[in-house]
PDB file of N, CA and C in Angstrom:
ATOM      1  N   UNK A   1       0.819  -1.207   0.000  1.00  0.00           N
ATOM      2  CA  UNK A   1       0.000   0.000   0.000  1.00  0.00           C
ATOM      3  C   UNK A   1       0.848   1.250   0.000  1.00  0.00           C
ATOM      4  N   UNK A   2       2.060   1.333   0.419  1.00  0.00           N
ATOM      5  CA  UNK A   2       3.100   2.600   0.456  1.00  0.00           C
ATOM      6  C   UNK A   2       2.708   3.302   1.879  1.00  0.00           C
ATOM      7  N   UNK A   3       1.928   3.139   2.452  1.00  0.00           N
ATOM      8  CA  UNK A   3       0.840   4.221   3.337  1.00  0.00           C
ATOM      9  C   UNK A   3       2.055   3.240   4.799  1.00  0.00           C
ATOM     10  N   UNK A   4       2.793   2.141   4.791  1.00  0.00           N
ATOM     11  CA  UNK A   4       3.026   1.814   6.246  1.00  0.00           C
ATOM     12  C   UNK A   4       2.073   1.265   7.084  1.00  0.00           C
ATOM     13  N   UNK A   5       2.780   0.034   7.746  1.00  0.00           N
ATOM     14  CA  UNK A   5       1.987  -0.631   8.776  1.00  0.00           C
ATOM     15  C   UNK A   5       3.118  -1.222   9.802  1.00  0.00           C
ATOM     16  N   UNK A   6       2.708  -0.604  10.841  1.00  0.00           N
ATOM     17  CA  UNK A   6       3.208  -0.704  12.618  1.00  0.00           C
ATOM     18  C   UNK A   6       2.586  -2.069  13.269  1.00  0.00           C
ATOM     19  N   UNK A   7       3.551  -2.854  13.793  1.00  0.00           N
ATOM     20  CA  UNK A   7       3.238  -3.857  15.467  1.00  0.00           C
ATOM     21  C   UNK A   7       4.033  -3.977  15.988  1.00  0.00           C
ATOM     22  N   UNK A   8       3.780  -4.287  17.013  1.00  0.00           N
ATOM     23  CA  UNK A   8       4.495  -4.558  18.359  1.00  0.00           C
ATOM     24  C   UNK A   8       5.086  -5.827  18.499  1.00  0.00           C
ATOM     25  N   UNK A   9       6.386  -6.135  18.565  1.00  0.00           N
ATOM     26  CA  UNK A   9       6.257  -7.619  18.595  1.00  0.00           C
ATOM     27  C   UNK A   9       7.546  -7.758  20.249  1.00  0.00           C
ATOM     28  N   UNK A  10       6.919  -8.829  21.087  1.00  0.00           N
ATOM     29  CA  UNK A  10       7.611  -9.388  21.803  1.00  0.00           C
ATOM     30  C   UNK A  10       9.259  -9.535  21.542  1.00  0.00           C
ATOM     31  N   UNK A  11       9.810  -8.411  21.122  1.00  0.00           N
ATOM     32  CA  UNK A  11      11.295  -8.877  21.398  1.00  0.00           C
ATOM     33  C   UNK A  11      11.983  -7.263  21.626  1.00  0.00           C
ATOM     34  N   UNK A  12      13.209  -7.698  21.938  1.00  0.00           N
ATOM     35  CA  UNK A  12      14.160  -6.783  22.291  1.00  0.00           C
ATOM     36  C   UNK A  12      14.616  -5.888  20.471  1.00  0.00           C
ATOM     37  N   UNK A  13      15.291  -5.087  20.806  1.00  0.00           N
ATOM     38  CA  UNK A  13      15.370  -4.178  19.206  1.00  0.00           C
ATOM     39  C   UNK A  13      16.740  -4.839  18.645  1.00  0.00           C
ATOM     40  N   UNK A  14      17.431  -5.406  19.308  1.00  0.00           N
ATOM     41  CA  UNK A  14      18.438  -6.271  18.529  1.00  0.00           C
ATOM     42  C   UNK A  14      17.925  -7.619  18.051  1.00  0.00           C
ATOM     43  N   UNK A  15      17.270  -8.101  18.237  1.00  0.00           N
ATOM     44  CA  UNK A  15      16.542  -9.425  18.026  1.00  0.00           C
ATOM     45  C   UNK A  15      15.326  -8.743  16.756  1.00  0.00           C
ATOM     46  N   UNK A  16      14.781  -7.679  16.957  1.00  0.00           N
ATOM     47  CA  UNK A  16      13.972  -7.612  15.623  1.00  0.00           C
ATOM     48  C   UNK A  16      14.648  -7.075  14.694  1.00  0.00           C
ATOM     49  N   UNK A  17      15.723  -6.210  14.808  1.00  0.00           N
ATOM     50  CA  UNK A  17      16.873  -6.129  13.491  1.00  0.00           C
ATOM     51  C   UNK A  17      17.282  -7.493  12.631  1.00  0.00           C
ATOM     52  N   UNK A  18      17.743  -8.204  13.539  1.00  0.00           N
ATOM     53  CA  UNK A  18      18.301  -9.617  13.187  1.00  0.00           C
ATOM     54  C   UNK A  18      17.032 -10.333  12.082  1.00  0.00           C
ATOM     55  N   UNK A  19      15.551 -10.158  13.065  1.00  0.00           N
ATOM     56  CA  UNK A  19      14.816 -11.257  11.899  1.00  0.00           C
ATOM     57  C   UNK A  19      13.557 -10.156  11.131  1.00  0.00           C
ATOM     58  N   UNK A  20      14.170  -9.032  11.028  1.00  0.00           N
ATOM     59  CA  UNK A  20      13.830  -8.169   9.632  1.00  0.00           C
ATOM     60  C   UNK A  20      14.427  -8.703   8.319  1.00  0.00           C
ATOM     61  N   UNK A  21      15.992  -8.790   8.889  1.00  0.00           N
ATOM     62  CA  UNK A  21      16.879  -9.127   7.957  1.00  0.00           C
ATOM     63  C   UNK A  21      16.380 -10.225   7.464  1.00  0.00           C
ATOM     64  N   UNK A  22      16.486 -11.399   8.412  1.00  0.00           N
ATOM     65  CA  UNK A  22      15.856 -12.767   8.186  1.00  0.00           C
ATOM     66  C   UNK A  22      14.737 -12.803   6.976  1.00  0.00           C
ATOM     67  N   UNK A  23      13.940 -11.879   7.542  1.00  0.00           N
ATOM     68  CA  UNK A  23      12.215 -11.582   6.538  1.00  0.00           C
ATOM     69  C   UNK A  23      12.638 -11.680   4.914  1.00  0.00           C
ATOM     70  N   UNK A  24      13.699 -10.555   5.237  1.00  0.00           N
ATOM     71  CA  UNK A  24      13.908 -10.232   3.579  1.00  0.00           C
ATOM     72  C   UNK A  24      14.767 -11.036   3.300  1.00  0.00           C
ATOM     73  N   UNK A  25      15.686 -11.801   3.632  1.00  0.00           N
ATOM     74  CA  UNK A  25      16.020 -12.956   2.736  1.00  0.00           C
ATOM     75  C   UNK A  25      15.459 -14.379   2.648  1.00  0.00           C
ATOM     76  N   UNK A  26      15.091 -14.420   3.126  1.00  0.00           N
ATOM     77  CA  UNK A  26      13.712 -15.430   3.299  1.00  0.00           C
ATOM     78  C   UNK A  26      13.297 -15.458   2.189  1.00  0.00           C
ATOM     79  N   UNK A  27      12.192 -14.061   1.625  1.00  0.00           N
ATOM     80  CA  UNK A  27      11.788 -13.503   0.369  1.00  0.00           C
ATOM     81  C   UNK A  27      12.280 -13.871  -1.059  1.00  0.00           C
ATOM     82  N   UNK A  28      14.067 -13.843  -0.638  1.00  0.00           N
ATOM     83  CA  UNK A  28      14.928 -13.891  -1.451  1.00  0.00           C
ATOM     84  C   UNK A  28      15.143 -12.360  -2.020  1.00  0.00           C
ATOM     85  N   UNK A  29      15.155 -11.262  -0.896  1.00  0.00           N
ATOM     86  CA  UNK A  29      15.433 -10.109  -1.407  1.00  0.00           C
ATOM     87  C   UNK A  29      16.578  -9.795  -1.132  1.00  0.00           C
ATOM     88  N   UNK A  30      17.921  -9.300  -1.528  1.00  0.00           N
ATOM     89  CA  UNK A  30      19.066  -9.672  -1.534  1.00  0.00           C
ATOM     90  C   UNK A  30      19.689  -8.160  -0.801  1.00  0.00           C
ATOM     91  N   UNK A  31      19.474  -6.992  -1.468  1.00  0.00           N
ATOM     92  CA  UNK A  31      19.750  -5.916  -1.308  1.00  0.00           C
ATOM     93  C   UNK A  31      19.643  -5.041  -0.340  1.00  0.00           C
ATOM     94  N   UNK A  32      20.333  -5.393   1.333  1.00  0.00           N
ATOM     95  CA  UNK A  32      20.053  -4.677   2.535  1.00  0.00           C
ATOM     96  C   UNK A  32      20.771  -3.118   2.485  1.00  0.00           C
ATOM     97  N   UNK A  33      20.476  -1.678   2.538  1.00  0.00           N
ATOM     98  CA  UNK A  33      21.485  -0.614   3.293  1.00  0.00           C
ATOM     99  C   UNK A  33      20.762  -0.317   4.776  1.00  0.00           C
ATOM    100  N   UNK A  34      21.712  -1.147   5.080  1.00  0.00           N
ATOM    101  CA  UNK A  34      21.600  -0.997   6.986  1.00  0.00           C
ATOM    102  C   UNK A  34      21.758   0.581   7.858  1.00  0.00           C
ATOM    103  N   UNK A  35      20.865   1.548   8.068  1.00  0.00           N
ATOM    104  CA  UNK A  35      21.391   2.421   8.905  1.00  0.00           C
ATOM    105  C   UNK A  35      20.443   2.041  10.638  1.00  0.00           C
ATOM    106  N   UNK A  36      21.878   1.306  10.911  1.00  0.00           N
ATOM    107  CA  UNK A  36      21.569   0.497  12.475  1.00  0.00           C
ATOM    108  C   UNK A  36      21.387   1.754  13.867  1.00  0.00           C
ATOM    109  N   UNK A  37      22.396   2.854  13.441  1.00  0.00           N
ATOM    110  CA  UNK A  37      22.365   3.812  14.604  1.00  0.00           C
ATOM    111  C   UNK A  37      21.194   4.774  14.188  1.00  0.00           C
ATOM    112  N   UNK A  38      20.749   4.714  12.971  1.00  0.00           N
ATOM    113  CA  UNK A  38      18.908   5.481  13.121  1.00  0.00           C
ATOM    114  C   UNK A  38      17.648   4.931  13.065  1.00  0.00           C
ATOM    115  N   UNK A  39      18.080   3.261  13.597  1.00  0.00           N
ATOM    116  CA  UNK A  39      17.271   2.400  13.072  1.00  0.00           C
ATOM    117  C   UNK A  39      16.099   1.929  11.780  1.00  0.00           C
ATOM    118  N   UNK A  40      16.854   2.392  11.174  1.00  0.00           N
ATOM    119  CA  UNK A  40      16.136   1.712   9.694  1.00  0.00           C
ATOM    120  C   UNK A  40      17.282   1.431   8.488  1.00  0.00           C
ATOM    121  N   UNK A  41      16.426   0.512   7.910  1.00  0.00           N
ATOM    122  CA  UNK A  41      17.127  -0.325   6.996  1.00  0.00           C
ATOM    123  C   UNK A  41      16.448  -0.083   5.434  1.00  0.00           C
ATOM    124  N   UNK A  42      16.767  -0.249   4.471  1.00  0.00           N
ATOM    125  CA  UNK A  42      16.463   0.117   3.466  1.00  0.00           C
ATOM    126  C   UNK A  42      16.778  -1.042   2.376  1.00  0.00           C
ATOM    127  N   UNK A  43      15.550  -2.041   1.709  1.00  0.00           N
ATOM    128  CA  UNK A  43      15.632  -3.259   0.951  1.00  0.00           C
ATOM    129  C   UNK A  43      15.009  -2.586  -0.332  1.00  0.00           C
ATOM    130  N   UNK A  44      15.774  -3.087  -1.544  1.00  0.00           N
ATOM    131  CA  UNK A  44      15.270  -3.107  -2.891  1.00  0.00           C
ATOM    132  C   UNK A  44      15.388  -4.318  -3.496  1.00  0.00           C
ATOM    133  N   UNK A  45      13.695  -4.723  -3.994  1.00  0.00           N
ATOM    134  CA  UNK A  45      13.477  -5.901  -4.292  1.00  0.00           C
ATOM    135  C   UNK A  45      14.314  -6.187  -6.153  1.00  0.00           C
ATOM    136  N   UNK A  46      14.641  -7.222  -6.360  1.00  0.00           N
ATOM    137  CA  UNK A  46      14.924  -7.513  -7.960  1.00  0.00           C
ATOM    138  C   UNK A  46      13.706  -6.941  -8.917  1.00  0.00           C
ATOM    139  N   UNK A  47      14.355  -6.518  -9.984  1.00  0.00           N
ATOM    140  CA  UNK A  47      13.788  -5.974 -11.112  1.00  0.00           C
ATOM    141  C   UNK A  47      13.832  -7.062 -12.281  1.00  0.00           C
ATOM    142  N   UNK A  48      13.251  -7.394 -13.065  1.00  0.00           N
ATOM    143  CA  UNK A  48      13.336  -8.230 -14.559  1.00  0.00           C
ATOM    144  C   UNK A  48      13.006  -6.871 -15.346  1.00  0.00           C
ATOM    145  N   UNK A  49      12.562  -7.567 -16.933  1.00  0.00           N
ATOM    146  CA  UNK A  49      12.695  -6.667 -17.970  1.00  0.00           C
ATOM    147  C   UNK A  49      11.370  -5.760 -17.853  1.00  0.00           C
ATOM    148  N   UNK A  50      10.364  -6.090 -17.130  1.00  0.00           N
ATOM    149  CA  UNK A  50       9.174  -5.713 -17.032  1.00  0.00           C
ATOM    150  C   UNK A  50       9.209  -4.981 -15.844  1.00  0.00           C
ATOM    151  N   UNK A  51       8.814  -5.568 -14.680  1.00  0.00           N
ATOM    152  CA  UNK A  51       8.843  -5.218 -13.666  1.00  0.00           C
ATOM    153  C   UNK A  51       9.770  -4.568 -12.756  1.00  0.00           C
ATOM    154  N   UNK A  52      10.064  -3.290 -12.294  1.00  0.00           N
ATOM    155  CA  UNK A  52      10.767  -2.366 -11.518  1.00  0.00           C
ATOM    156  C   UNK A  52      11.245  -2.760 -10.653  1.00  0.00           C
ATOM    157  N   UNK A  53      10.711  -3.458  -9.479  1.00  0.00           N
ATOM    158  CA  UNK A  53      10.837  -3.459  -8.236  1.00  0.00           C
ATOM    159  C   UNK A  53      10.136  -2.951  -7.374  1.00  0.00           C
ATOM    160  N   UNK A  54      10.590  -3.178  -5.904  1.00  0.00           N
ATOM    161  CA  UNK A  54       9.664  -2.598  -4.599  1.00  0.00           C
ATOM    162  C   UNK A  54      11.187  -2.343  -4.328  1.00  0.00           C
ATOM    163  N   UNK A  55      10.451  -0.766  -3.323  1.00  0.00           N
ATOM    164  CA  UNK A  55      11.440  -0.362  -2.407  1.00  0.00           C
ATOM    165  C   UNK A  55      10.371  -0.682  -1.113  1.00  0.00           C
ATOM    166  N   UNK A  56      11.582  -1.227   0.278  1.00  0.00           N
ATOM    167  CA  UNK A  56      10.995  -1.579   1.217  1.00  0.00           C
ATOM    168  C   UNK A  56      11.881  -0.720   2.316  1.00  0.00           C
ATOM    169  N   UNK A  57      10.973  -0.104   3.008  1.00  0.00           N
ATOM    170  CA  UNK A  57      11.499   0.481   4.207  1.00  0.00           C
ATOM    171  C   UNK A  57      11.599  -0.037   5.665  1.00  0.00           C
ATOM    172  N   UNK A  58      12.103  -0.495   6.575  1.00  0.00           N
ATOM    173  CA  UNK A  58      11.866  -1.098   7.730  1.00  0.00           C
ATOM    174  C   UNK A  58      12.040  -0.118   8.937  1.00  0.00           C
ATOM    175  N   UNK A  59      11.706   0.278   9.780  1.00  0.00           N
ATOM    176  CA  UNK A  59      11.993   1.062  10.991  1.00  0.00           C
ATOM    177  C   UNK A  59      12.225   0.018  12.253  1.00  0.00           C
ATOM    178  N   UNK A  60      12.458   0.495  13.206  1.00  0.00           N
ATOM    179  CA  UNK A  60      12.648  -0.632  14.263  1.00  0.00           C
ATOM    180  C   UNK A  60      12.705   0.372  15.696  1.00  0.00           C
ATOM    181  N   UNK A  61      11.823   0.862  16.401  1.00  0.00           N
ATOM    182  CA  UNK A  61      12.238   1.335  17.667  1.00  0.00           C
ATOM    183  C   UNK A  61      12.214   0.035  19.149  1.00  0.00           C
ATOM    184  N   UNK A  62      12.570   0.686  19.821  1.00  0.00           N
ATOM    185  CA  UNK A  62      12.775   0.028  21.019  1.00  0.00           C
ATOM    186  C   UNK A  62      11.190   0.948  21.493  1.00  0.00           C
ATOM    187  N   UNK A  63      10.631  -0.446  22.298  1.00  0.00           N
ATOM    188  CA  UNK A  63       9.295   0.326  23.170  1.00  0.00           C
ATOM    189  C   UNK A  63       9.625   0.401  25.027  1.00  0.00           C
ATOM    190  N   UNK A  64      10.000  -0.998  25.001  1.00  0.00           N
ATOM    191  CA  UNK A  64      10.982  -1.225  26.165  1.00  0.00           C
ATOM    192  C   UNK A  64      12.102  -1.811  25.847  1.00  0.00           C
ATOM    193  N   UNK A  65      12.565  -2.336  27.037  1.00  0.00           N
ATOM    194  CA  UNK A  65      13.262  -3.264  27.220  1.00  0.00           C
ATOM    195  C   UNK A  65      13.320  -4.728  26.228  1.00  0.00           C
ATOM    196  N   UNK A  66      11.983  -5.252  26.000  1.00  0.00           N
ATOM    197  CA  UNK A  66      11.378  -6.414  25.920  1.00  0.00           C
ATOM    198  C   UNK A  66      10.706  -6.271  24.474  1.00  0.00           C
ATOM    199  N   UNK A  67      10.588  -5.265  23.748  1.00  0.00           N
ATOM    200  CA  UNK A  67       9.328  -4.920  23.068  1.00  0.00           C
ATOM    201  C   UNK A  67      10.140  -3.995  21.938  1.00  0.00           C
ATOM    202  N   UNK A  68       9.795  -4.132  20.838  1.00  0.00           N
ATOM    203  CA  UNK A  68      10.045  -3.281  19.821  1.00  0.00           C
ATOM    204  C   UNK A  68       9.013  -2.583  19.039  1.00  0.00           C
ATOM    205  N   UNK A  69       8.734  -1.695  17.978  1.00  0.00           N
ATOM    206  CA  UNK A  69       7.644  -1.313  17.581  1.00  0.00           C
ATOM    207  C   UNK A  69       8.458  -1.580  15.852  1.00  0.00           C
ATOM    208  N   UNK A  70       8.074  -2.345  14.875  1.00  0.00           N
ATOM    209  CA  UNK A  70       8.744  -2.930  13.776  1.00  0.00           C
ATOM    210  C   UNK A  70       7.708  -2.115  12.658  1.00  0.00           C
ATOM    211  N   UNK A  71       7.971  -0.895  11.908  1.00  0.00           N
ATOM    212  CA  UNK A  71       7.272  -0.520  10.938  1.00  0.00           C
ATOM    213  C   UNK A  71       7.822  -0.432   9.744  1.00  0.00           C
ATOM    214  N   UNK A  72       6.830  -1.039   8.322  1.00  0.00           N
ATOM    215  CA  UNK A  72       7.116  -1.152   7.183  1.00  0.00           C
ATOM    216  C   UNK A  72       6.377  -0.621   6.473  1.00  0.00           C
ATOM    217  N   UNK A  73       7.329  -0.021   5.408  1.00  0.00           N
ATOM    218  CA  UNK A  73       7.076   0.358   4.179  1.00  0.00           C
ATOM    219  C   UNK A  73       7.020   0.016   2.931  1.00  0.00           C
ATOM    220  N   UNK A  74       6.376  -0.471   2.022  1.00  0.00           N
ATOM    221  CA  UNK A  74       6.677  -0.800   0.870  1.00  0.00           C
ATOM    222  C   UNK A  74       5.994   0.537  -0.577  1.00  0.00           C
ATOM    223  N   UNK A  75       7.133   0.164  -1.222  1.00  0.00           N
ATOM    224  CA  UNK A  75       6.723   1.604  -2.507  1.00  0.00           C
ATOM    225  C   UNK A  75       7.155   0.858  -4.005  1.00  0.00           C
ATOM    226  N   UNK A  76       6.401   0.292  -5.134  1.00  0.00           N
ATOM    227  CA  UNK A  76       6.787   0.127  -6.207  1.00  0.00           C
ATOM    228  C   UNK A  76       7.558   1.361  -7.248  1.00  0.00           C
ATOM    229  N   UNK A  77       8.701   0.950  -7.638  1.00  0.00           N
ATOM    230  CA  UNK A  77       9.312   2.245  -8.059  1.00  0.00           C
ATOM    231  C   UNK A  77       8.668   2.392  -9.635  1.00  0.00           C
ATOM    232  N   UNK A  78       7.813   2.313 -10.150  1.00  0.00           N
ATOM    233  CA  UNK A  78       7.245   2.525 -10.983  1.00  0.00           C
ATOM    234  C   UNK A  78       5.142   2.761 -10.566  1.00  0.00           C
ATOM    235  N   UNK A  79       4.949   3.622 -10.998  1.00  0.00           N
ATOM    236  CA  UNK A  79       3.679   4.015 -10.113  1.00  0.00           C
ATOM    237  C   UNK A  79       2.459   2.624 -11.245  1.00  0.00           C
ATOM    238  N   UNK A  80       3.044   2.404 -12.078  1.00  0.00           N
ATOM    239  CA  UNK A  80       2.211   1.558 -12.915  1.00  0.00           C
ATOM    240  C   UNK A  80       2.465  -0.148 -12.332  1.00  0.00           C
ATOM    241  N   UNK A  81       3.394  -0.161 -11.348  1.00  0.00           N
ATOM    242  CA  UNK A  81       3.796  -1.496 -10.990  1.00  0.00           C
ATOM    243  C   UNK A  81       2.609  -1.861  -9.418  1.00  0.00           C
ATOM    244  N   UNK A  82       1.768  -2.527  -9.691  1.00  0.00           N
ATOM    245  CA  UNK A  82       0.529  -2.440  -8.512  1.00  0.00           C
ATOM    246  C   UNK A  82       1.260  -3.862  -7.790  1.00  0.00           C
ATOM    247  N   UNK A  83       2.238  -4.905  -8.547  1.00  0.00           N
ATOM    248  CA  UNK A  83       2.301  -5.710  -7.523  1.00  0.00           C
ATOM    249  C   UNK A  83       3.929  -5.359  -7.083  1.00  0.00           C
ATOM    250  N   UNK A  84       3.914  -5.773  -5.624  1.00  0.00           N
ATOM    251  CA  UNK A  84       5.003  -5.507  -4.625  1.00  0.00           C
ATOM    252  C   UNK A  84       5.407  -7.128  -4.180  1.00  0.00           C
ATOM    253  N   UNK A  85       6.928  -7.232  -4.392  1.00  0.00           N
ATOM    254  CA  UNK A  85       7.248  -8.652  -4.285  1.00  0.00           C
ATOM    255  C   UNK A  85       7.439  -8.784  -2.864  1.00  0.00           C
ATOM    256  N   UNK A  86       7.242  -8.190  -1.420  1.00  0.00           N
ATOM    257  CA  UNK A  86       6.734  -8.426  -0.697  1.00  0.00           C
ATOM    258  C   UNK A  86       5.776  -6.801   0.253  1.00  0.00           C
ATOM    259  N   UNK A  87       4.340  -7.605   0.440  1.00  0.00           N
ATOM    260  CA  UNK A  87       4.008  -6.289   0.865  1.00  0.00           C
ATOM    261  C   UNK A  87       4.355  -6.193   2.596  1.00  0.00           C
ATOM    262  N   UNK A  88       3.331  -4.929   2.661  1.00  0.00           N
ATOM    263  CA  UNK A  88       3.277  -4.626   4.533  1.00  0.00           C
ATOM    264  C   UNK A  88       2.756  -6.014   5.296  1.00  0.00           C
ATOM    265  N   UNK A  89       1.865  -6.405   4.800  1.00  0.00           N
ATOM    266  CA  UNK A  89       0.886  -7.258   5.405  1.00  0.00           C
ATOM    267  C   UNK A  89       1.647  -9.093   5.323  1.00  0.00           C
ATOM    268  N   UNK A  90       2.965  -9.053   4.641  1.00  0.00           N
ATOM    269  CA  UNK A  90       3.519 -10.166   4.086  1.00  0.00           C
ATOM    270  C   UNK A  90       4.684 -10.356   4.892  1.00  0.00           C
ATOM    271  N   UNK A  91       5.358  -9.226   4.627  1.00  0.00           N
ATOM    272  CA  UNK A  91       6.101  -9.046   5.664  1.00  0.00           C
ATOM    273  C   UNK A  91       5.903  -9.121   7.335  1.00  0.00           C
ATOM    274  N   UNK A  92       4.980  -8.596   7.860  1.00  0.00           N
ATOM    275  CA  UNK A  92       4.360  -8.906   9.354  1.00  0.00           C
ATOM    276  C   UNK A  92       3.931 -10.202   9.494  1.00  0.00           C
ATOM    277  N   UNK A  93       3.423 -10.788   8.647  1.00  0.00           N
ATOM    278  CA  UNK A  93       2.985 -12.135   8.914  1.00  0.00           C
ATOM    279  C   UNK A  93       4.448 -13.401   9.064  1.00  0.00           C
ATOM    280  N   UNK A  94       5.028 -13.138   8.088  1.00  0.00           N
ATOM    281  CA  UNK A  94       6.861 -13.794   8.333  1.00  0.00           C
ATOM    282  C   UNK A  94       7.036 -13.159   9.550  1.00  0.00           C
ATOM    283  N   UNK A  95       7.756 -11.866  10.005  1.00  0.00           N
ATOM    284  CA  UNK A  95       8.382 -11.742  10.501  1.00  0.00           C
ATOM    285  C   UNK A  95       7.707 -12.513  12.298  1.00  0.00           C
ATOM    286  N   UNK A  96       6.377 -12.280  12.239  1.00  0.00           N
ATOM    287  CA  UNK A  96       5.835 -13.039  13.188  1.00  0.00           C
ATOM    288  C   UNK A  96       6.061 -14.717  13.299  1.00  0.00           C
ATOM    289  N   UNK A  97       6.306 -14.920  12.054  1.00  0.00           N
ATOM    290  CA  UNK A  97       6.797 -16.431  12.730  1.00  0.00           C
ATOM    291  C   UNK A  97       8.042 -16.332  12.727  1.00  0.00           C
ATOM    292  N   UNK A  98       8.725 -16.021  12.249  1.00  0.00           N
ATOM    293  CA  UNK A  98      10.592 -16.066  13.129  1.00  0.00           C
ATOM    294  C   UNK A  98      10.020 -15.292  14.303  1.00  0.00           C
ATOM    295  N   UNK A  99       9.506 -14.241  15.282  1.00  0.00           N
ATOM    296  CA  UNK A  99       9.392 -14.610  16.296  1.00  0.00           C
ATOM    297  C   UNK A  99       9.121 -15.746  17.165  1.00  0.00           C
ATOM    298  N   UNK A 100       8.538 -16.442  16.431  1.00  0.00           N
ATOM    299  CA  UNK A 100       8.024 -17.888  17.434  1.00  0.00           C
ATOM    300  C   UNK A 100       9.336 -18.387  17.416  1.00  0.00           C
ATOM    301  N   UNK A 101      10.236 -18.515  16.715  1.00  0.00           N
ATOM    302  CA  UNK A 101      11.174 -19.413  17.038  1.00  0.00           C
ATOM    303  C   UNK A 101      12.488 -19.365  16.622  1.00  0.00           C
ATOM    304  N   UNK A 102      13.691 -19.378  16.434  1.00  0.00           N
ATOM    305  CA  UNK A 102      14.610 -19.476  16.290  1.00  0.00           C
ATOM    306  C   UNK A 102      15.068 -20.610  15.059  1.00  0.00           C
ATOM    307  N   UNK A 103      14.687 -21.375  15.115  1.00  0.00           N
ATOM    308  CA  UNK A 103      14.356 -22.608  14.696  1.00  0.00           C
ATOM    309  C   UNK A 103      13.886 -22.310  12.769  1.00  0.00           C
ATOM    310  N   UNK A 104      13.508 -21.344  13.050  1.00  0.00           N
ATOM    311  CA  UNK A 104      12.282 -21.349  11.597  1.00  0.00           C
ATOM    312  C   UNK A 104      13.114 -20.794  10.255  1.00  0.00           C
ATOM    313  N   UNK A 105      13.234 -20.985   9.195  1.00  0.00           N
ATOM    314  CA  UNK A 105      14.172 -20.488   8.442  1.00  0.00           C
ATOM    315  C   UNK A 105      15.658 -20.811   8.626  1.00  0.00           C
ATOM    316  N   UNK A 106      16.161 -21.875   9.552  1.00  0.00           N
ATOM    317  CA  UNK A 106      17.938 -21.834  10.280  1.00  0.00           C
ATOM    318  C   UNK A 106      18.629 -22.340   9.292  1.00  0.00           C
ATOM    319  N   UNK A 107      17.700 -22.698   7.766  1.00  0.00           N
ATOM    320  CA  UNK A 107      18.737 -22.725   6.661  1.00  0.00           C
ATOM    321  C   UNK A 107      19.737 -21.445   6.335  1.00  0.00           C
ATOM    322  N   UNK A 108      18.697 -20.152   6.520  1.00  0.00           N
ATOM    323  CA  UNK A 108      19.433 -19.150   5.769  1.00  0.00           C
ATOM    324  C   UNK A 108      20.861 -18.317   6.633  1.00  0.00           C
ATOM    325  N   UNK A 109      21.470 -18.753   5.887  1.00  0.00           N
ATOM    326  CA  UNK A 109      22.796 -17.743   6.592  1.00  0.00           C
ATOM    327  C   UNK A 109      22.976 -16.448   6.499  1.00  0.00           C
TER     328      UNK A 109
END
């Protein structure tokens, strides 16, 4: 949607950096620029001959201790490109299961 979508998820802000990252290669989106000391990260999805890409934005605050607030962005860089190779709503749903576990994805390096 481009518009951003916010949750809360049960972990510390070093632990949801770690399986943001996770999210997007998971995806198979390859292209991280990490800015860790303003917390956000910046993913651009693959392009073919047709299709542009998604730019994906990630934010990450600390709420507590325990708790992070994980918000995403997604933006097709072509305004005629309506599908996004991963959206807001795609992304939250992954990144919620690498919260459950450690375990989930431990192929990807």
């Amino acid at each position: 949607t481009g518009e951003g979508m916010s949750r809360v998820y049960r972990v510390d802000r070093d632990r949801a950096w770690e399986i943001a990252k996770r999210v997007t290669q998971w995806e198979g989106i390859g292209e991280i620029k990490e800015n860790r000391a303003e917390g956000y990260m910046l993913i651009k999805s693959g392009a073919d001959w047709y299709y542009k890409g998604t730019l994906i934005g990630v934010w990450i605050e600390p709420v507590d201790k325990d708790q992070s607030k994980v918000t995403v962005v997604t933006k097709a860089k072509r305004s005629t490109d309506t599908f996004r190779r991963l959206s807001e709503v795609d992304f939250h749903k992954s990144f919620a299961l690498f919260v459950q576990g450690p375990d989930i994805g431990s192929e990807i390096k």
